[in-house]
C-alpha atoms as a PDB file:
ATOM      1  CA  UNK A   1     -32.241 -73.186  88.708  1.00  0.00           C
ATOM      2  CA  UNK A   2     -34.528 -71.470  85.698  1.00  0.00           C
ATOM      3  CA  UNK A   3     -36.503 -74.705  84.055  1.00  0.00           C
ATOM      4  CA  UNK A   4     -35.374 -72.900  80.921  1.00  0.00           C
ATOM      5  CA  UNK A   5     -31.504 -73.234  81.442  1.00  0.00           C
ATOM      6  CA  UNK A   6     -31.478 -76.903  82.102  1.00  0.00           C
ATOM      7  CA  UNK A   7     -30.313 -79.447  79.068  1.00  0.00           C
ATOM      8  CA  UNK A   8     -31.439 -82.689  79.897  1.00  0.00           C
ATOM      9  CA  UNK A   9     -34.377 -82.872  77.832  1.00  0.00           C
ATOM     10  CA  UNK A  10     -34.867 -82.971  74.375  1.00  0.00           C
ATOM     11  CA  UNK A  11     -36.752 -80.035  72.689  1.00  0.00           C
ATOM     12  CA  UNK A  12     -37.476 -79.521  69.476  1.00  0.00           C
ATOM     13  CA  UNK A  13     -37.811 -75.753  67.572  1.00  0.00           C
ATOM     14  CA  UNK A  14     -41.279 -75.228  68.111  1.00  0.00           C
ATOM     15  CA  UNK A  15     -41.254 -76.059  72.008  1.00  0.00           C
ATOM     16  CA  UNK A  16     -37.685 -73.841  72.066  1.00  0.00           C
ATOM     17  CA  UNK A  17     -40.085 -71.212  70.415  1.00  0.00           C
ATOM     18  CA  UNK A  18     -43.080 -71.607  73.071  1.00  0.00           C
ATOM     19  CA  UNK A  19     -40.475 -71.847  76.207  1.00  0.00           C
ATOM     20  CA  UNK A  20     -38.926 -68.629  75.046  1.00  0.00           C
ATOM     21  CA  UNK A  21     -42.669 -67.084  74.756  1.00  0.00           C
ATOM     22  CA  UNK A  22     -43.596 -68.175  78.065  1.00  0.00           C
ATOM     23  CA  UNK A  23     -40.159 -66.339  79.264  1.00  0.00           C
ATOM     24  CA  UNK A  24     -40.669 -63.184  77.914  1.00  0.00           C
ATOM     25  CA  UNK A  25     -44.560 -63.071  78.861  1.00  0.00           C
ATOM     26  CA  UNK A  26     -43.038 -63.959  82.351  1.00  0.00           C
ATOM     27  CA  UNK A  27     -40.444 -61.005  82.107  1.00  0.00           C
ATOM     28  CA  UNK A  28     -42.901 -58.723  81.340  1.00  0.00           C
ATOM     29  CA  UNK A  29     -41.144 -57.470  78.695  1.00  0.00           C
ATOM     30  CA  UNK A  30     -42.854 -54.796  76.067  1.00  0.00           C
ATOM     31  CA  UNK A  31     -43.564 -55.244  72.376  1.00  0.00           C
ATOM     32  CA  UNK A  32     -44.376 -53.097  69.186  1.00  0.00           C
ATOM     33  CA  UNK A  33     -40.780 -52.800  67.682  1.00  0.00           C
ATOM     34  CA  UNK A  34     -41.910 -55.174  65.004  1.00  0.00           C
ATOM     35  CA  UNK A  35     -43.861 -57.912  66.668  1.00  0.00           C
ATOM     36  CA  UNK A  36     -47.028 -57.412  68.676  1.00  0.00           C
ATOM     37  CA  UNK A  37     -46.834 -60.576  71.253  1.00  0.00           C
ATOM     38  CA  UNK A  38     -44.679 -62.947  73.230  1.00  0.00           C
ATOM     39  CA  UNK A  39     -45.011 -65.932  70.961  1.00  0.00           C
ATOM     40  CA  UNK A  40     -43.773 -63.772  67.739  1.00  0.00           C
ATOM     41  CA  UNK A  41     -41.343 -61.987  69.359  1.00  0.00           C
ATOM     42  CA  UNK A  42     -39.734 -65.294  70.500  1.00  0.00           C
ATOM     43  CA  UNK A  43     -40.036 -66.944  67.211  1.00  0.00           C
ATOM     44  CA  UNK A  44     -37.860 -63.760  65.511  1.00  0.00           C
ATOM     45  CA  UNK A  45     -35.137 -64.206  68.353  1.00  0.00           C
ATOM     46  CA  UNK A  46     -35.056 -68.255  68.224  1.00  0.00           C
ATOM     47  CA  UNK A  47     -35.011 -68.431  64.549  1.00  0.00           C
ATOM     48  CA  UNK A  48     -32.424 -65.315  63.906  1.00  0.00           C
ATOM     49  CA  UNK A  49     -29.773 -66.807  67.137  1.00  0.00           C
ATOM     50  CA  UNK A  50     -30.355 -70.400  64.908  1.00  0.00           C
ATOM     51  CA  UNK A  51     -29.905 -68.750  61.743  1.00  0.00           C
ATOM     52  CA  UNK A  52     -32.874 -70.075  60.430  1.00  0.00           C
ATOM     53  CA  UNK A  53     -34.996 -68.208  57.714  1.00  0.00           C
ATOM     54  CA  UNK A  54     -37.628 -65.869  59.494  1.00  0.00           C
ATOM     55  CA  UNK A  55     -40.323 -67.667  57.903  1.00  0.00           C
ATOM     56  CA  UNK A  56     -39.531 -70.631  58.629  1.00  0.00           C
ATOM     57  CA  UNK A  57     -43.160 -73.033  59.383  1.00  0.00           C
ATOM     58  CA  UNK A  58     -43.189 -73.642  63.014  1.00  0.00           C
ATOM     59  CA  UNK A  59     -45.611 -75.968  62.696  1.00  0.00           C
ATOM     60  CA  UNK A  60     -45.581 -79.682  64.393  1.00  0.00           C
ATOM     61  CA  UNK A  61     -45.754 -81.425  61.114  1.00  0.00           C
ATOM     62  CA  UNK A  62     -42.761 -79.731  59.403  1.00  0.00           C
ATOM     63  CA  UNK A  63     -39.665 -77.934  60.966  1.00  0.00           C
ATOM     64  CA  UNK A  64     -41.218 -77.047  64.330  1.00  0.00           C
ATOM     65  CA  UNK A  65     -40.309 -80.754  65.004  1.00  0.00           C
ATOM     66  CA  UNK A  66     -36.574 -79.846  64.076  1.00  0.00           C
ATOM     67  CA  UNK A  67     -33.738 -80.798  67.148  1.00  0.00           C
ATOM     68  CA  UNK A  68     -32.380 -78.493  68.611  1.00  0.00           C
ATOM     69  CA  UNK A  69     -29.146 -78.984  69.881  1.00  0.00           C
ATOM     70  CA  UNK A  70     -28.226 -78.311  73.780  1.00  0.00           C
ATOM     71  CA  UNK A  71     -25.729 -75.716  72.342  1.00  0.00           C
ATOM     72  CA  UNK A  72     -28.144 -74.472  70.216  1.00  0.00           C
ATOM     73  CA  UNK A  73     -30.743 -73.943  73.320  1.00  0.00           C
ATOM     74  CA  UNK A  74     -27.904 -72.190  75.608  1.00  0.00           C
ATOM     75  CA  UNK A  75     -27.440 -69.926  72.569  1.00  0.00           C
ATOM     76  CA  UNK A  76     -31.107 -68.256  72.542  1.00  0.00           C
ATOM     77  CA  UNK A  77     -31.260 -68.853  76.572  1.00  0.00           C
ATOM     78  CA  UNK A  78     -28.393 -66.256  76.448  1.00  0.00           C
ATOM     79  CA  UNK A  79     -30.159 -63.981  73.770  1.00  0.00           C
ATOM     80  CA  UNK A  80     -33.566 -64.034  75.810  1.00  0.00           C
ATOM     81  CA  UNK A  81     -31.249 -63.385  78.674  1.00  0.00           C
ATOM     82  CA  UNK A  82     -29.916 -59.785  77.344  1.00  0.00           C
ATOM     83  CA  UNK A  83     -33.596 -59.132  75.598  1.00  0.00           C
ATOM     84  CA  UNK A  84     -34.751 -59.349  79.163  1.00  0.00           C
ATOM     85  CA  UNK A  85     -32.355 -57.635  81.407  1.00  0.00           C
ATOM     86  CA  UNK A  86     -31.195 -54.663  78.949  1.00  0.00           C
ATOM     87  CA  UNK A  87     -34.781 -54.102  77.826  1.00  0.00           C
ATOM     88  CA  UNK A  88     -33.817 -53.191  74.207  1.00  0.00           C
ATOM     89  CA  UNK A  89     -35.937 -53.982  71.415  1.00  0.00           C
ATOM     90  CA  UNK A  90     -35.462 -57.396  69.345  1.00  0.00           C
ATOM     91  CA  UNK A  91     -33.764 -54.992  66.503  1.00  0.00           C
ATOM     92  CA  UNK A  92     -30.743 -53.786  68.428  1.00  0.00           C
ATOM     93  CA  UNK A  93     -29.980 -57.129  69.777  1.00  0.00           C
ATOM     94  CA  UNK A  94     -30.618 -58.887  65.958  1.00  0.00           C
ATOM     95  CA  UNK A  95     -29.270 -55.591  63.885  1.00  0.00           C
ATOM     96  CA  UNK A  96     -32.149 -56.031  61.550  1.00  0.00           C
ATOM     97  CA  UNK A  97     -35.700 -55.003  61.165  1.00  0.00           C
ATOM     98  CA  UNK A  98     -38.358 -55.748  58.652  1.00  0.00           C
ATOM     99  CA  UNK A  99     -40.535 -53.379  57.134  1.00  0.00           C
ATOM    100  CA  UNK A 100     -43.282 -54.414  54.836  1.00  0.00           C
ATOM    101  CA  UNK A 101     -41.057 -57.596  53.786  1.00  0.00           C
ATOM    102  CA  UNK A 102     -37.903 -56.135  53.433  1.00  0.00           C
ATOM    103  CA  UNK A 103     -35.271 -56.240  55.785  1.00  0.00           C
ATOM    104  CA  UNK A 104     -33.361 -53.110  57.145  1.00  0.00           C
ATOM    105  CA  UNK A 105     -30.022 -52.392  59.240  1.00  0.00           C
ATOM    106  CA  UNK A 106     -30.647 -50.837  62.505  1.00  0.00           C
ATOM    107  CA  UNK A 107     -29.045 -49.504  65.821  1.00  0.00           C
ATOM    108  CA  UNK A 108     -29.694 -47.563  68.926  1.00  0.00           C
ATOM    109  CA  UNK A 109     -28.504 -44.311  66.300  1.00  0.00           C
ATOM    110  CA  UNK A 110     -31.762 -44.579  64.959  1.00  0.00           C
ATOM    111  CA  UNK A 111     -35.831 -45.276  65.708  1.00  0.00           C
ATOM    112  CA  UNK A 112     -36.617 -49.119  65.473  1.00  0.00           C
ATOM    113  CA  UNK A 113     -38.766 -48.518  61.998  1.00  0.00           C
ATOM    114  CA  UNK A 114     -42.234 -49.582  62.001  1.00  0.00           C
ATOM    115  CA  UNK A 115     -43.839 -46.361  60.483  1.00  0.00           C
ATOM    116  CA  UNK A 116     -47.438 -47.297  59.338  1.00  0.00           C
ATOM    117  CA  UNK A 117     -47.096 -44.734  56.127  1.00  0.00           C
ATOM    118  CA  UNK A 118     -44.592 -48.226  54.776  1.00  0.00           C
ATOM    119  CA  UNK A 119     -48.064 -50.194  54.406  1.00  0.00           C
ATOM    120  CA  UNK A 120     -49.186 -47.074  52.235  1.00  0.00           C
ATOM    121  CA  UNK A 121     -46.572 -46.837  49.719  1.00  0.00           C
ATOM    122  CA  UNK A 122     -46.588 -50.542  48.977  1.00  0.00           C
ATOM    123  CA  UNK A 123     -50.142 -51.222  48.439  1.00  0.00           C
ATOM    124  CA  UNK A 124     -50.233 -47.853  46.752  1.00  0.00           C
ATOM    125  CA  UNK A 125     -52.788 -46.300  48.598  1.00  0.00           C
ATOM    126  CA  UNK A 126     -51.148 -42.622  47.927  1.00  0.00           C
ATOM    127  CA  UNK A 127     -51.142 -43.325  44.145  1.00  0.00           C
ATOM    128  CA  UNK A 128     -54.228 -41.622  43.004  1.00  0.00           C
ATOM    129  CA  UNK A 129     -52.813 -38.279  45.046  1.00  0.00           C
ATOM    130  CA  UNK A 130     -50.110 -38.619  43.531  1.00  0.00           C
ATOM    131  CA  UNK A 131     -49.660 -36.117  40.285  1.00  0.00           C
ATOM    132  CA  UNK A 132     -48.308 -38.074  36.957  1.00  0.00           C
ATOM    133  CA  UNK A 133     -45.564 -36.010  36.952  1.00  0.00           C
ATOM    134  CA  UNK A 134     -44.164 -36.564  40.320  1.00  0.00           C
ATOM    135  CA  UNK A 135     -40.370 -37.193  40.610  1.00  0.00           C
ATOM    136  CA  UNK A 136     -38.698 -35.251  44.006  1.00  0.00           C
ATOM    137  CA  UNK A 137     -40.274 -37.286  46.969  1.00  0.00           C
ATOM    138  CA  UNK A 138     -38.662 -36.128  50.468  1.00  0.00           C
ATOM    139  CA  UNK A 139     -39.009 -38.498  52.985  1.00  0.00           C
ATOM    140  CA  UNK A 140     -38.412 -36.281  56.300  1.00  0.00           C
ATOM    141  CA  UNK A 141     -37.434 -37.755  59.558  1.00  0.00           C
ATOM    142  CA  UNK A 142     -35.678 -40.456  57.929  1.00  0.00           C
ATOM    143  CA  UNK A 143     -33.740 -42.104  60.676  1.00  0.00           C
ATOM    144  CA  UNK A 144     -32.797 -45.375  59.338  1.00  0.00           C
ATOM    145  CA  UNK A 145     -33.892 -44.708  55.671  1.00  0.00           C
ATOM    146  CA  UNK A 146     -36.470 -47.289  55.718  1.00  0.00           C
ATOM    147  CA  UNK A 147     -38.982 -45.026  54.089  1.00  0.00           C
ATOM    148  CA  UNK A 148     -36.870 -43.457  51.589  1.00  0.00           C
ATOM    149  CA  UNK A 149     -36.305 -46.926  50.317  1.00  0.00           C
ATOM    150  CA  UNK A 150     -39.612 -48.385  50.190  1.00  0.00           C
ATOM    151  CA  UNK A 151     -40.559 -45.069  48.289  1.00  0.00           C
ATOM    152  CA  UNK A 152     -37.862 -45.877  45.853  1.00  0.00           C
ATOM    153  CA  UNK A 153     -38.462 -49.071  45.448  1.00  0.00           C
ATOM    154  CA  UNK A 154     -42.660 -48.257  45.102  1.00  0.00           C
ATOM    155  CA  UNK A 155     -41.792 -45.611  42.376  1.00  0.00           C
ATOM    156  CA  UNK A 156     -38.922 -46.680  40.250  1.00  0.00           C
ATOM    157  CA  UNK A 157     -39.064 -42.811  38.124  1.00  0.00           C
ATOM    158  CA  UNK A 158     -38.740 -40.645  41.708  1.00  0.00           C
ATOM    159  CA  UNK A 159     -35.732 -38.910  42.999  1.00  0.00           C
ATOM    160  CA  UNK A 160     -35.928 -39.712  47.174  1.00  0.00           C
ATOM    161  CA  UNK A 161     -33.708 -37.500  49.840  1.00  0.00           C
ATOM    162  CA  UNK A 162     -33.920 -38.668  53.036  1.00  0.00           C
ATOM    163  CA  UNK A 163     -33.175 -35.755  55.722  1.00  0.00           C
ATOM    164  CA  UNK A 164     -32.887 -36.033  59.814  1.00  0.00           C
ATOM    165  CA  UNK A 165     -31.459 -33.259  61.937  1.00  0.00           C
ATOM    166  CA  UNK A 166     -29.232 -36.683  63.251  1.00  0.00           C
ATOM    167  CA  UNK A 167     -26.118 -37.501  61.628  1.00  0.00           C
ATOM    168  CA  UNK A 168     -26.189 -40.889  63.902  1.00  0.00           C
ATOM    169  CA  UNK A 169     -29.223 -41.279  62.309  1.00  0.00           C
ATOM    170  CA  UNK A 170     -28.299 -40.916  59.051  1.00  0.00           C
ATOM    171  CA  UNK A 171     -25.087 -43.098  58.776  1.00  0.00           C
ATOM    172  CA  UNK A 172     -27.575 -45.935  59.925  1.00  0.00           C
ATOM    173  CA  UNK A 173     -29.321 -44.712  56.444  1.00  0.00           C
ATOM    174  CA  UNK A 174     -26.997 -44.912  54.403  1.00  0.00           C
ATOM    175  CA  UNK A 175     -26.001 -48.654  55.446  1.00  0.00           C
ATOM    176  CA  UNK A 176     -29.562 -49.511  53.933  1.00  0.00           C
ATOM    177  CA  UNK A 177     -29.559 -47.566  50.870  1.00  0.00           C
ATOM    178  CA  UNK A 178     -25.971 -49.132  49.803  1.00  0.00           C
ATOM    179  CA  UNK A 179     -27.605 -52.544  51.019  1.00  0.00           C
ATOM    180  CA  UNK A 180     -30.611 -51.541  48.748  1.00  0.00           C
ATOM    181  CA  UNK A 181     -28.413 -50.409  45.852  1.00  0.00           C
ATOM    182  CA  UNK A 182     -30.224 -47.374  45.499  1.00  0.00           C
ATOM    183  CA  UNK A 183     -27.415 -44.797  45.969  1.00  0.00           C
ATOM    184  CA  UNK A 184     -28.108 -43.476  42.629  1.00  0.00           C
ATOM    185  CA  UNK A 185     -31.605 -42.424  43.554  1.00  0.00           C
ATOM    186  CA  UNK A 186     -31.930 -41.426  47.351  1.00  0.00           C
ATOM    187  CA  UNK A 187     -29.525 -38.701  48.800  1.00  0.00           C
ATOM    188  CA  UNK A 188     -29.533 -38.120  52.579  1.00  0.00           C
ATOM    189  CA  UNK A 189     -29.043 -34.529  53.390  1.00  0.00           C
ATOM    190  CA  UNK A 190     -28.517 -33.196  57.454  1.00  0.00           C
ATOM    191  CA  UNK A 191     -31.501 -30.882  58.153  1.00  0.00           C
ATOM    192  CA  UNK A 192     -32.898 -29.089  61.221  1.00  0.00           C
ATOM    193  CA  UNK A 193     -37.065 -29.591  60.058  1.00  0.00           C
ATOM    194  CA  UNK A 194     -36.396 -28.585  56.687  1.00  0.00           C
ATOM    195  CA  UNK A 195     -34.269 -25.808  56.630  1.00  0.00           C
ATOM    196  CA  UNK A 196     -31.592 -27.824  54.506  1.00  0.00           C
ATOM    197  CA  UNK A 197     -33.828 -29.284  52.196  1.00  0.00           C
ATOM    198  CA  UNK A 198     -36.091 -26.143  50.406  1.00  0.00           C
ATOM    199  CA  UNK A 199     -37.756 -27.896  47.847  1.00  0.00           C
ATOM    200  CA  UNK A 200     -39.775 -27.793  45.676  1.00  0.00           C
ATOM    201  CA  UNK A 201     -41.232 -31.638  46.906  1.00  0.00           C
ATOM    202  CA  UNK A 202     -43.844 -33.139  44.709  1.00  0.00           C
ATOM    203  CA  UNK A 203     -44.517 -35.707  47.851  1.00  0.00           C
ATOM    204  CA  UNK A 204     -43.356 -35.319  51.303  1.00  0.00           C
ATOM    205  CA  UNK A 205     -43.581 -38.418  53.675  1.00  0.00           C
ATOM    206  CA  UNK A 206     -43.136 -37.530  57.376  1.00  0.00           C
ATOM    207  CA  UNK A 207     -43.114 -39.686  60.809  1.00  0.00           C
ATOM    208  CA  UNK A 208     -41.777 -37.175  63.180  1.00  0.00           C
ATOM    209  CA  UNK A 209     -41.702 -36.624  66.659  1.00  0.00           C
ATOM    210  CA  UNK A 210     -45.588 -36.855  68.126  1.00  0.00           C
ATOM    211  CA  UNK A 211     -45.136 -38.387  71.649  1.00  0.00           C
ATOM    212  CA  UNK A 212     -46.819 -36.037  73.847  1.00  0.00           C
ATOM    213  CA  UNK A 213     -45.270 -35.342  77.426  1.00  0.00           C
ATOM    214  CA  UNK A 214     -47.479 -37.561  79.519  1.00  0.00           C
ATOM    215  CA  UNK A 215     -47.092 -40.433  77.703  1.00  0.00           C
ATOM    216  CA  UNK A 216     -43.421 -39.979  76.896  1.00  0.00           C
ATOM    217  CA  UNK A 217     -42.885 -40.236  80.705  1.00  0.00           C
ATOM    218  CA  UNK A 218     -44.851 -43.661  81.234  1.00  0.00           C
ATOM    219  CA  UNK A 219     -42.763 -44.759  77.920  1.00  0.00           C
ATOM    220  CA  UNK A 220     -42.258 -48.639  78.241  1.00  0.00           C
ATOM    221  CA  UNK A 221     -38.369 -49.205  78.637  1.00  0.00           C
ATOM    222  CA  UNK A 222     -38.118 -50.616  75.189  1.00  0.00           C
ATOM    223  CA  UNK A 223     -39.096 -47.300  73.853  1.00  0.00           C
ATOM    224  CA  UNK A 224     -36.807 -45.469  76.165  1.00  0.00           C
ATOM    225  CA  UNK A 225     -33.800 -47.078  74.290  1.00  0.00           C
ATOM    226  CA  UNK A 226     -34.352 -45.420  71.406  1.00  0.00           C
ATOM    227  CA  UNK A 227     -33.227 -42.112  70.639  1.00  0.00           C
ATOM    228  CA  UNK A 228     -35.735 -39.423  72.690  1.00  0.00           C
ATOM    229  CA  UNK A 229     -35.591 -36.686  69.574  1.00  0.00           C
ATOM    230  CA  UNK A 230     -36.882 -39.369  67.121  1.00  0.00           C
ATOM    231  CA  UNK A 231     -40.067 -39.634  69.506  1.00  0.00           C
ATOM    232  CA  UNK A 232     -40.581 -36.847  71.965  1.00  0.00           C
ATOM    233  CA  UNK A 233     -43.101 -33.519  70.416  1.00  0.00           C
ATOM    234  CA  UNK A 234     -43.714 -31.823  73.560  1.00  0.00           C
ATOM    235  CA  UNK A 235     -46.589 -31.441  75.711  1.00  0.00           C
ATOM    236  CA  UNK A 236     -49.664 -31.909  72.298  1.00  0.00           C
ATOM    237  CA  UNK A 237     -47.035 -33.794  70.297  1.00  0.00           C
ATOM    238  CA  UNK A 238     -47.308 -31.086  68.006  1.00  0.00           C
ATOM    239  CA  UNK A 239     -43.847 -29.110  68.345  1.00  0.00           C
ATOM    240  CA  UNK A 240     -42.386 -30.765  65.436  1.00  0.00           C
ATOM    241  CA  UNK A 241     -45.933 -30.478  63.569  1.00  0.00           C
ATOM    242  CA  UNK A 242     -46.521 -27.197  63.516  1.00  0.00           C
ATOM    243  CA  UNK A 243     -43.298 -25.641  61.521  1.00  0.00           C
ATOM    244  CA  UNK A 244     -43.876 -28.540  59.256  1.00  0.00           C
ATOM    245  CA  UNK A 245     -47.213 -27.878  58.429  1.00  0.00           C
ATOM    246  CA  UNK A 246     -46.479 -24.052  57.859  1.00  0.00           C
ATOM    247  CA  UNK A 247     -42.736 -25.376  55.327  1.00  0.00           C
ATOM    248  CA  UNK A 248     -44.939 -27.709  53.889  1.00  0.00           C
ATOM    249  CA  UNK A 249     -47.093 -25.297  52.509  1.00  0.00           C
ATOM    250  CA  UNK A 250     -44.250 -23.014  50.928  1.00  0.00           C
ATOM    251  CA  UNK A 251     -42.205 -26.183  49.833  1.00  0.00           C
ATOM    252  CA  UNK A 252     -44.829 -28.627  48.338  1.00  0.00           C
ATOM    253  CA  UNK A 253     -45.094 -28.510  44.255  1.00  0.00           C
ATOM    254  CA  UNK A 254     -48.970 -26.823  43.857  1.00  0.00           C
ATOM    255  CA  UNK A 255     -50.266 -30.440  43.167  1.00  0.00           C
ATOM    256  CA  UNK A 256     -47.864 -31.675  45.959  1.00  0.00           C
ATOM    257  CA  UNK A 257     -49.486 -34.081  49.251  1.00  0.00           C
ATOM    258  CA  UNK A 258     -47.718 -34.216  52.624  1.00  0.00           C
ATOM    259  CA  UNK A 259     -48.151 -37.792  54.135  1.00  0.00           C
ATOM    260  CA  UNK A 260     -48.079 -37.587  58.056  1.00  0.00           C
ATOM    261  CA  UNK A 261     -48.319 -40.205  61.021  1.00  0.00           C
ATOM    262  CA  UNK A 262     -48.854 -38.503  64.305  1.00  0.00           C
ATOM    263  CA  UNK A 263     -49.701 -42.081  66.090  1.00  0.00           C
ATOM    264  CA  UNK A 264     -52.361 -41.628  68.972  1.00  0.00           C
ATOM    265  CA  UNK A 265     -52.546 -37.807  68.202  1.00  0.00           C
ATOM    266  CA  UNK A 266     -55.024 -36.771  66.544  1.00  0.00           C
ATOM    267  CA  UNK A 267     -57.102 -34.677  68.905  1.00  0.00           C
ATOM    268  CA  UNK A 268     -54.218 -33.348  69.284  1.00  0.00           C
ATOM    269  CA  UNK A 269     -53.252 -32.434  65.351  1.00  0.00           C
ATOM    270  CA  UNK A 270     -57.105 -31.443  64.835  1.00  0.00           C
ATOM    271  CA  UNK A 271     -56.703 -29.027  68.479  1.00  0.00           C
ATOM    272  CA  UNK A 272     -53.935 -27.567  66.766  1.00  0.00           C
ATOM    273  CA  UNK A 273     -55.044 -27.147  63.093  1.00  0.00           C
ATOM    274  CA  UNK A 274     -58.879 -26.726  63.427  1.00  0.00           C
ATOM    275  CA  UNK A 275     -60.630 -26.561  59.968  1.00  0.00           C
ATOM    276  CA  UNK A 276     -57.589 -27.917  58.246  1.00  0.00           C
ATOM    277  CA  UNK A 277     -58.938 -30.307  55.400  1.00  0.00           C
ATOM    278  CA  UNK A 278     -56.924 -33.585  55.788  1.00  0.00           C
ATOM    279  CA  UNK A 279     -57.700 -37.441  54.818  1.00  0.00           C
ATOM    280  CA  UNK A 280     -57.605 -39.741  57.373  1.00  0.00           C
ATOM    281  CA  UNK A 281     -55.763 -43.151  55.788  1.00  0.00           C
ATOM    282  CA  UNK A 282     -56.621 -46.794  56.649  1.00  0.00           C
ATOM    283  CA  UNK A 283     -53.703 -48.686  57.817  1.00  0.00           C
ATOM    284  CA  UNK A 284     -53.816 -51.904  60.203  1.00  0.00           C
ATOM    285  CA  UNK A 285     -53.883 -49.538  62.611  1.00  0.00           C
ATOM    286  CA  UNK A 286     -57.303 -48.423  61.731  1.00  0.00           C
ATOM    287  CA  UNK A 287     -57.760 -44.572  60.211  1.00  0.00           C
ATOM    288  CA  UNK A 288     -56.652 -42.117  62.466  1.00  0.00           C
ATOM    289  CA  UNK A 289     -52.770 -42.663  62.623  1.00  0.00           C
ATOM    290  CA  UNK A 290     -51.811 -41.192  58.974  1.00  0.00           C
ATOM    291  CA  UNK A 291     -53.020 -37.973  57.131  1.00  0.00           C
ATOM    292  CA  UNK A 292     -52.759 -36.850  54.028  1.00  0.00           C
ATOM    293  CA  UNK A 293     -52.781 -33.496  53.600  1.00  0.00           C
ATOM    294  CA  UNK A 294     -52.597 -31.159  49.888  1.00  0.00           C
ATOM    295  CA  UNK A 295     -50.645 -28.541  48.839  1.00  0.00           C
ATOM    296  CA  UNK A 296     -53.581 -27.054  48.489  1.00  0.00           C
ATOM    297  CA  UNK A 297     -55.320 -27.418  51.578  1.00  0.00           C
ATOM    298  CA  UNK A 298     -52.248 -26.387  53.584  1.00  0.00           C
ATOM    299  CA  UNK A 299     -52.032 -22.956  51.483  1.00  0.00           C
ATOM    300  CA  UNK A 300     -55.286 -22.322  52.009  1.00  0.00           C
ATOM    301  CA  UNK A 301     -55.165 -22.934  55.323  1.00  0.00           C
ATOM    302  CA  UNK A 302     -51.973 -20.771  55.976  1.00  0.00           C
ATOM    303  CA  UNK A 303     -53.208 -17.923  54.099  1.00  0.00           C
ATOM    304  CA  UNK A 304     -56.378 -17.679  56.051  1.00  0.00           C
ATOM    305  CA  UNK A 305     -54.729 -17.385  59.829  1.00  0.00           C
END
């Protein structure tokens, strides 16, 4: 019998929390849908199965030295069980993700969100690119909406759509902007790329498809259980890219900025658009996961090919 199943010893939340990380380490399981290690990821599934407060101090001198009940321990025993046999990221089992504080609805319709361009609008980073007069912001690739509503909330005066070629995708999207309450300001529109949505965008915020083929085919399972078209770009990563670069630069108001992440792509992005004047943000990443690119630039750029 699994050490882990048995009930005759008493346990408290913080041990529950360390036997669940030793589990998962054990398991071999994957992270990076929101938590970056065993002992975190356990925490989010022992303290959402308890109902407990995500934030809750784990430490030995406060609630870490909480009972738990033997009930309570089958419950996340059976949790860790599914996290470990389907392989599915915390967020499909739980329903909920956090982005930057604030917590979003999710499903396997949509990309677990953990876009790095979410640290830029809230620390406002992209301000100073940003013209005074900016008010249409188009968050493409929305999948669950997480972006659209972090931009909304970062810049109470914008307008936000939100547009995905997925209409999975975007039902998931428009759980969180009723659960936001910001159905007045973001619209989600269907669009292949962004044939549906023309412009003009004073601000367009993109995490597309970058994956390249190689390592979409050593792809963790976790990352296989979300939907393929919200990560796959072909063999660079840059099938997705390239159209949007080329839109961008018709669409974007003249003072307009694109914000991109293209992940662990950039020798790929720079292979594809040599000479192409882009800013490489900082993120906790480090600076080579998000650009910002101007309207400017990208006509330029365009107009010289």
């Amino acid at each position: 019998m699994n050490p882990s199943h048995t009930q005759d010893a008493a346990l408290n939340l913080a041990a529950l929390v360390e036997m669940a990380a030793k589990r998962l380490e054990a398991a071999g399981v994957s992270f990076g849908h929101g938590t970056t290690n065993a002992h975190d990821e356990a925490a989010w599934l022992v303290l959402w199965r308890l109902g407990l407060p995500l934030d809750t101090d784990l430490g030995t001198d406060g609630e870490g030295l909480r009972a738990v009940t033997p009930e309570q321990r089958l419950a996340v025993n059976a949790l860790l069980d599914e996290r470990i046999a389907t392989r599915k990221p915390v967020a499909y089992l739980t329903r909920e993700a956090w982005l930057q504080g604030v917590p979003f609805y999710v499903d396997e319709r949509a990309i677990v969100p953990r876009s790095l361009i979410a640290e830029l609008l809230v620390d406002g980073s992209i301000d100073e690119w940003l013209d005074p007069a900016t008010t249409a912001v188009l968050d493409l690739c929305t999948g669950n909406g997480s972006l659209a509503v972090l931009a909304a909330m970062a810049w109470p005066d914008v307008q936000v759509t939100g547009a995905d070629i997925s209409p999975d995708a975007l039902a998931v999207a428009q759980i969180n902007v009723e659960r936001h309450g910001l159905h007045h300001r973001i619209a989600l529109v269907q669009s292949d790329g962004m044939a549906a949505v023309p412009g003009p965008w004073d601000l367009i915020l993109c995490n597309p498809p970058y994956v390249n083929s190689a390592s979409m085919a050593v792809l963790p399972e976790e990352y296989r259980a979300e939907p393929s078209i919200a990560l796959a770009g072909g063999s660079d990563g840059m099938d997705f890219v390239r159209p949007l670069l080329r839109d961008a630069a018709r669409t974007l108001s003249p003072a307009g900025v694109l914000l991109l992440e293209i992940g662990h792509e950039r020798e790929h992005f720079e292979a594809a658009f040599p000479g192409l004047p882009a800013f490489w943000m900082d993120t906790s990443a480090g600076s080579d996961q998000v650009v910002l690119i101007t309207a400017l630039a990208l006509t330029r750029f365009f107009a010289t090919e």
